[in-house]
N, C-alpha and C. Protein backbone atom coordinates (compact mmCIF):
# COMPACT_ATOMS: atom_id res chain seq x y z
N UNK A 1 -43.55 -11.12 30.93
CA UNK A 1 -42.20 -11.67 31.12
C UNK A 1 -41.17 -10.76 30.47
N UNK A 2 -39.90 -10.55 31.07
CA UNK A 2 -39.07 -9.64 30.88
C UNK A 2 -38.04 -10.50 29.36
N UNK A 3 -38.01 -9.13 28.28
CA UNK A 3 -36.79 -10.16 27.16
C UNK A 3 -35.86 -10.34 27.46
N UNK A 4 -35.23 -10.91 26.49
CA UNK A 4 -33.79 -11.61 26.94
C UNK A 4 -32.87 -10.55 27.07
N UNK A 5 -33.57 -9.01 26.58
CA UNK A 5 -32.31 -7.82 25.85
C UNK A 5 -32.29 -7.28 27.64
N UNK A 6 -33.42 -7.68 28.31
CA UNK A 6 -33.36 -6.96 29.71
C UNK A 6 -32.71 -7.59 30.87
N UNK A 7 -32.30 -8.44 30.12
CA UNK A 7 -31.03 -9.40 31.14
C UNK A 7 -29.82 -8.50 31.18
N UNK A 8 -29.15 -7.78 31.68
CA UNK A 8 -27.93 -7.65 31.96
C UNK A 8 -27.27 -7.72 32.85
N UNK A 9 -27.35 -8.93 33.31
CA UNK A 9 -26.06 -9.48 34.01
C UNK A 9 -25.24 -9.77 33.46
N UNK A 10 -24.18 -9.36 34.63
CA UNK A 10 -22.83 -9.82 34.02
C UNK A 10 -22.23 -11.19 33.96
N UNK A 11 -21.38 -11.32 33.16
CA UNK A 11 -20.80 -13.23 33.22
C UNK A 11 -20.28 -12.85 34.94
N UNK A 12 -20.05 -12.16 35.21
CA UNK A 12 -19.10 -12.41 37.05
C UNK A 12 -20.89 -12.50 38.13
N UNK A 13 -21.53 -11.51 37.75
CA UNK A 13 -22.57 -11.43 38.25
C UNK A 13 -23.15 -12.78 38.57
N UNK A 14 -23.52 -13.29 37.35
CA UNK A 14 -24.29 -14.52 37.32
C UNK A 14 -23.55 -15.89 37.63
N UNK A 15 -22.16 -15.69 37.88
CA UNK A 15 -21.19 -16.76 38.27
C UNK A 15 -21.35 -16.91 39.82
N UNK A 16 -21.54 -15.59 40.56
CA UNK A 16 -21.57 -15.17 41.53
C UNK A 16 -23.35 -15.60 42.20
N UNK A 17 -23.78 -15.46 41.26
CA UNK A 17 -25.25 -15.64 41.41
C UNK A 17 -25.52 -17.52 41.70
N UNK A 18 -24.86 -18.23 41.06
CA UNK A 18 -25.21 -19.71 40.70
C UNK A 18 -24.39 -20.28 42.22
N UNK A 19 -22.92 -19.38 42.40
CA UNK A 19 -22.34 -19.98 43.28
C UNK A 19 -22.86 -19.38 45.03
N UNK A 20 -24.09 -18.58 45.32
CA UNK A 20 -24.39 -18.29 46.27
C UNK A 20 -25.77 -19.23 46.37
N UNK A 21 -26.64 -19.14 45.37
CA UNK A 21 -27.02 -21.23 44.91
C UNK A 21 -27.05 -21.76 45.62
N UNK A 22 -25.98 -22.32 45.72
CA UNK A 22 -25.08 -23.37 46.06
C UNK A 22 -24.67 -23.01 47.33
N UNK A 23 -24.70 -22.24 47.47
CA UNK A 23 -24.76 -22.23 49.39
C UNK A 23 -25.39 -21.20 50.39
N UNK A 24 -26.30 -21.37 50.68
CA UNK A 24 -27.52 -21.01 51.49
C UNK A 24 -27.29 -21.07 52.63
N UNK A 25 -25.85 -19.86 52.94
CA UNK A 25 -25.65 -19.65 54.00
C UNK A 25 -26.33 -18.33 54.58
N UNK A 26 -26.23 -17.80 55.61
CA UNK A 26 -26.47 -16.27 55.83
C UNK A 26 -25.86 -15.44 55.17
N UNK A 27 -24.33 -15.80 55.29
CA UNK A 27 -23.89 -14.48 54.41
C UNK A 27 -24.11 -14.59 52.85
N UNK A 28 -24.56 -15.31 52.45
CA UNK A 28 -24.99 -15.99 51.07
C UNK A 28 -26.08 -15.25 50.69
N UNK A 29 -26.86 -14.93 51.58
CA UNK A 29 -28.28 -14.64 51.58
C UNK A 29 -28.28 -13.32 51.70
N UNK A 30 -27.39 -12.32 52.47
CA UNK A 30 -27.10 -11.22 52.17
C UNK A 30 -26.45 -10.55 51.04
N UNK A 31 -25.63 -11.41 50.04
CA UNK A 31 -24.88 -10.99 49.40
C UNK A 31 -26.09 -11.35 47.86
N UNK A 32 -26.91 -12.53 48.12
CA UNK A 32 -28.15 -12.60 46.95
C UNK A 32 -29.02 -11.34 47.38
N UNK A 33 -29.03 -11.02 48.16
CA UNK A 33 -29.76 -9.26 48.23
C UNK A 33 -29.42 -8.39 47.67
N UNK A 34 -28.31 -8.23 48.01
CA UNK A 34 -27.59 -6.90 47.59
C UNK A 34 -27.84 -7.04 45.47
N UNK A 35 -26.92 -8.16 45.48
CA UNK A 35 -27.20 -8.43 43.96
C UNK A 35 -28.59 -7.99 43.48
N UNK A 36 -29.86 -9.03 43.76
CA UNK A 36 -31.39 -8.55 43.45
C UNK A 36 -31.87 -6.90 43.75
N UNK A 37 -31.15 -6.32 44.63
CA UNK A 37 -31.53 -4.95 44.93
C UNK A 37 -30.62 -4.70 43.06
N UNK A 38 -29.60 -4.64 43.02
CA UNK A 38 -29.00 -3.78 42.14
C UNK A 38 -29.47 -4.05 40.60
N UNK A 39 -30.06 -5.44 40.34
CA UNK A 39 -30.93 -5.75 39.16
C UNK A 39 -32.35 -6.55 39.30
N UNK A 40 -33.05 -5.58 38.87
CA UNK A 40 -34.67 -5.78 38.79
C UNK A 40 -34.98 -7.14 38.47
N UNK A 41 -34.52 -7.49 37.37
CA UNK A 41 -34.79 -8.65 36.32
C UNK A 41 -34.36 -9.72 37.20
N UNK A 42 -33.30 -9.75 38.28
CA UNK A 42 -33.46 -10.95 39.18
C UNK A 42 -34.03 -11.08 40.33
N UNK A 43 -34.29 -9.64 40.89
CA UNK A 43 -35.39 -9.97 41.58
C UNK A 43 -36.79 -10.02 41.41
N UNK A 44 -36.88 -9.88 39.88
CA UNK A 44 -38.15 -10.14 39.41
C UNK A 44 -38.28 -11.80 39.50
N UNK A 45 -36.95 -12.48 38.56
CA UNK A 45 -37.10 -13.85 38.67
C UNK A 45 -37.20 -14.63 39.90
N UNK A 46 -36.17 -13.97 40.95
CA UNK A 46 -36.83 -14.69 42.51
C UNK A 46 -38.02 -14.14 43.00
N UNK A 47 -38.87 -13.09 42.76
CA UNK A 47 -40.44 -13.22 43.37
C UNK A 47 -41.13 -13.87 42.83
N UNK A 48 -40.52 -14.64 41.49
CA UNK A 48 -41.49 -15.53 41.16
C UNK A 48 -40.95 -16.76 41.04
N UNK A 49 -40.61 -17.21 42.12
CA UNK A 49 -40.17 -18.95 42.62
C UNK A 49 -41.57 -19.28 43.68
């Protein structure tokens, strides 16, 4: 499991992250890509849902 020091997201990142969440649209779903492409550590946490 990855530490907490390997989190760096940003507060906009992860605001951005909670509010695409919340809606599971297509373009929602493209824009949670792009994000997970640009940090490991969350697409580490979504391959493991």
């Amino acid at each position: 499991m990855c530490s907490i020091g390997e989190f760096k997201l940003t507060f906009k990142q992860l605001a951005k992250l909670i509010d695409i969440l919340g809606n599971h649209t297509e373009r929602a779903h493209c824009e949670l890509w792009q994000l997970t492409e640009m940090n490991p550590f969350v697409r580490q946490v979504f391959a493991n849902r």
